[in-house]
Protein backbone atom coordinates (compact mmCIF):
# COMPACT_ATOMS: atom_id res chain seq x y z
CA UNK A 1 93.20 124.36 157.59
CA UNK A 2 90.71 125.98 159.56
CA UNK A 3 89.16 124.84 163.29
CA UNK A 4 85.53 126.26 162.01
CA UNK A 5 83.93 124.53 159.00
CA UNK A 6 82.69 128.39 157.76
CA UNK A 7 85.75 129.68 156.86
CA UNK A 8 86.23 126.81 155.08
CA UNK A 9 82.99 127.08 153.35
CA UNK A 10 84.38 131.19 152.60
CA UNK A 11 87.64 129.99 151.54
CA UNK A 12 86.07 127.47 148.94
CA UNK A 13 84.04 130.06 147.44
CA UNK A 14 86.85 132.10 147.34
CA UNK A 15 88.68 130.06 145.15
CA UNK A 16 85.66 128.98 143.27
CA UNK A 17 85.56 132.74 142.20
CA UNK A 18 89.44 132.98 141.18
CA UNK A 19 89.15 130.29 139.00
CA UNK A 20 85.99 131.61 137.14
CA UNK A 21 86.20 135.14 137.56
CA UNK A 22 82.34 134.89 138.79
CA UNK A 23 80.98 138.06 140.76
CA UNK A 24 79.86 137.33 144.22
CA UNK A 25 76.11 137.51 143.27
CA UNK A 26 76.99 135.71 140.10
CA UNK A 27 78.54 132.70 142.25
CA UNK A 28 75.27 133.24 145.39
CA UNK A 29 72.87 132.59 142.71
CA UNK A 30 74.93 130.27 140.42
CA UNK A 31 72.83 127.13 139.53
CA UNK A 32 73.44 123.56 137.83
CA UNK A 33 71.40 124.77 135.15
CA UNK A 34 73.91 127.73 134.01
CA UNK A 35 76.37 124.69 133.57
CA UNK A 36 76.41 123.56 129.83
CA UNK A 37 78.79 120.16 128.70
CA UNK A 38 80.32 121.61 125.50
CA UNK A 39 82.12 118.75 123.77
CA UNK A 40 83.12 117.08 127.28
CA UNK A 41 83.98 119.96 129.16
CA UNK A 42 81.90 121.67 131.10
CA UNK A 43 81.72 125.67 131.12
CA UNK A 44 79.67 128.32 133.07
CA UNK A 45 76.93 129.66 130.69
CA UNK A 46 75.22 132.61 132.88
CA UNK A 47 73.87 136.34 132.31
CA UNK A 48 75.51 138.46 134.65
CA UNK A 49 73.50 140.17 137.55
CA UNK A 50 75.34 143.85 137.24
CA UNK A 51 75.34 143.68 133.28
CA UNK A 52 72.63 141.02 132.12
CA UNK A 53 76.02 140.28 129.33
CA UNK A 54 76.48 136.27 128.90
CA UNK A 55 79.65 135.09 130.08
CA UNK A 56 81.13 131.85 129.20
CA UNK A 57 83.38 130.42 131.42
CA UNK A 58 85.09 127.05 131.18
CA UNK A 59 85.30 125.38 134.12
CA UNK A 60 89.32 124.32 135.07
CA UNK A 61 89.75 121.54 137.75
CA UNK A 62 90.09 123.69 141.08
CA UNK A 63 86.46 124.67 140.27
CA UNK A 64 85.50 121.55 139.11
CA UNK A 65 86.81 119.84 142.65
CA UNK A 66 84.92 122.25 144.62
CA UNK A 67 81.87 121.81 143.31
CA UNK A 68 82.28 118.11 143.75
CA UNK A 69 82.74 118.91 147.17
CA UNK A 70 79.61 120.62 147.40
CA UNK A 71 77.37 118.46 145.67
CA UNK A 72 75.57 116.98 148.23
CA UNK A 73 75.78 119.69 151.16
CA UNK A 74 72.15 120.13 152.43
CA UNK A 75 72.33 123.71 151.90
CA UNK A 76 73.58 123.53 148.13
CA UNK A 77 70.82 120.54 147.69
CA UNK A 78 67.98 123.11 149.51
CA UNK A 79 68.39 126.47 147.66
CA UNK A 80 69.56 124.32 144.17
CA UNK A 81 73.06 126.34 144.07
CA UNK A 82 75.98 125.40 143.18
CA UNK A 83 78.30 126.14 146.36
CA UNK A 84 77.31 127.06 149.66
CA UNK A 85 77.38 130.64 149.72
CA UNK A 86 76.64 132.90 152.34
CA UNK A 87 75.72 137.09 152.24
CA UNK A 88 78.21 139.00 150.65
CA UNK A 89 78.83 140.79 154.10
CA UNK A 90 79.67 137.90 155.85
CA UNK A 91 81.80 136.69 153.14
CA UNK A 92 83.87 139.71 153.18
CA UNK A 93 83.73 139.45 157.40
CA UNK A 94 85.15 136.10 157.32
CA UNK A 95 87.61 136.72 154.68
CA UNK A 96 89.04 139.21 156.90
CA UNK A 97 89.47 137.20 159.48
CA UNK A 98 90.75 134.54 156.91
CA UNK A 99 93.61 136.96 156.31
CA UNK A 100 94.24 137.76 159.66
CA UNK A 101 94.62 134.27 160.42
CA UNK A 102 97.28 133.07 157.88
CA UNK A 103 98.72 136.12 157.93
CA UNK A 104 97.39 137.90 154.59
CA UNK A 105 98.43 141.82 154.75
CA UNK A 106 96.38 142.39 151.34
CA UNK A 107 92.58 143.10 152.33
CA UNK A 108 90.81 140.07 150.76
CA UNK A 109 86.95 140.88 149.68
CA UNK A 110 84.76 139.14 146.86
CA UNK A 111 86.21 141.01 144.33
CA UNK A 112 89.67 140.35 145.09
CA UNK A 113 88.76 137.10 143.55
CA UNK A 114 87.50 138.45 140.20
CA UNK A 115 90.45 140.44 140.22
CA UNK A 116 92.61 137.71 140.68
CA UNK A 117 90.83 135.88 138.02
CA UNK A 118 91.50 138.73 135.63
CA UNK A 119 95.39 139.11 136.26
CA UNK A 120 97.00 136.12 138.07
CA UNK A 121 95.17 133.35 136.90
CA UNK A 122 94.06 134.81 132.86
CA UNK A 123 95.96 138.19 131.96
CA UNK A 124 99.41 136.88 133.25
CA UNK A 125 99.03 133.50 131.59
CA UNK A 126 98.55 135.22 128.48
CA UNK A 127 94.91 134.39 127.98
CA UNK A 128 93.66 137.68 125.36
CA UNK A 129 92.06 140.39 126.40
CA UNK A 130 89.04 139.87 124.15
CA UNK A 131 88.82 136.61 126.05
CA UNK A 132 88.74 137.85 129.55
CA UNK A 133 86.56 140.10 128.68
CA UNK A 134 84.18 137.65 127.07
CA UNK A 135 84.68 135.51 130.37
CA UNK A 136 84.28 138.21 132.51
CA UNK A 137 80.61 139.54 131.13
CA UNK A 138 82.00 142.63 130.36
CA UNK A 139 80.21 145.03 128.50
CA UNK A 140 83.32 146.48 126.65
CA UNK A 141 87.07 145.59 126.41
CA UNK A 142 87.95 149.29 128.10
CA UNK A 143 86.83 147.69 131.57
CA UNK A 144 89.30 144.63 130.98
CA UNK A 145 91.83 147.42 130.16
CA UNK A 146 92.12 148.38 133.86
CA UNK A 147 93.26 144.81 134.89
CA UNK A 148 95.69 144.73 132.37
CA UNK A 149 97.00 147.70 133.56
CA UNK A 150 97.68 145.83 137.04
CA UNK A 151 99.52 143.09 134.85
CA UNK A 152 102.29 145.64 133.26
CA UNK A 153 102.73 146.95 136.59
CA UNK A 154 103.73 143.42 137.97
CA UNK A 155 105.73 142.97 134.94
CA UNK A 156 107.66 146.11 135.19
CA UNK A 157 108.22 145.23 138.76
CA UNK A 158 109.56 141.99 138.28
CA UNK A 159 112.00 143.21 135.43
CA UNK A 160 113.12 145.71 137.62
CA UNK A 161 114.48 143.34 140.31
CA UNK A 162 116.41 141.40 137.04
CA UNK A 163 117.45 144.47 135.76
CA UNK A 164 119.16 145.18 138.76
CA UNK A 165 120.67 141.61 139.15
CA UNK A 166 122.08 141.81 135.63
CA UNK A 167 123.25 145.27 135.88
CA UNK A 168 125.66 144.53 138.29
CA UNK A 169 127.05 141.34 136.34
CA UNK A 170 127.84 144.15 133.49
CA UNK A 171 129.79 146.50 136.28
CA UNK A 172 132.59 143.92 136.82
């Protein structure tokens, strides 16, 4: 919990954009109109700013919850967004000073979040490539590739720390 509503505000976004994978100028300018009901569940339908690609994005509870939260700030209700977002150099200020403040060592920026998107929350929970790409508005699967990439290397990490447990069960 934070003493200064803002970086709770940054924070919220932040997470907003792990659970979708959204670009920060893909979340600034994200709109109740790129949300589409498809049987009951609601999904981000939007072009992507960069690539002008469609990604289709369906909406899991944490993002659902914040933008529940949202829904009636005066800001949100003003500019007809989504969340309350703010420049992306000030988001990438405060999230600095977000990690400095519970301690984060890894340097936390917008894209963190899209990253995190890509290999914590899809590529690690075996979600396809072809998927996250589709999700992700890439224009090819080679750009995907490079967050994979960051997946085997977690992998290989974590096997090495039970590879060394179990190798010494096989010593005795």
């Amino acid at each position: 919990n934070f003493e200064v509503e803002r970086l709770h505000q940054v924070k919220d976004v932040y997470v907003f954009c792990c659970f979708t994978g959204l670009a920060f100028i893909d979340v600034f300018s994200l709109k109740y109109s790129d949300i589409e009901d498809k049987n009951g569940k609601l999904w981000i339908k939007k072009k992507r700013q960069k690539t002008k690609n469609w990604c289709n994005i369906p909406l899991l509870e944490p993002a659902l919850l914040l933008m529940e939260k949202y829904s009636e700030h005066p800001r949100c209700i003003a500019n007809g967004r989504v969340l309350p977002v703010i420049t992306n150099q000030k988001m990438n200020a405060y999230l600095k000073e977000i990690a400095t403040l519970t301690g984060i060592k890894k340097s936390l920026s917008t894209h963190t979040a899209r990253h995190t998107f890509a290999t914590t929350v899809t590529l690690a929970n075996q979600v396809s490539l072809e998927v996250v790409s589709k999700m992700l508005g890439h224009s090819g699967i080679n750009m995907t590739k490079k967050y994979a990439r960051v997946v085997d290397d977690l992998i290989n990490k974590d096997m090495q720390k039970l590879n060394g447990m179990y190798g010494a069960v096989l010593a005795n």
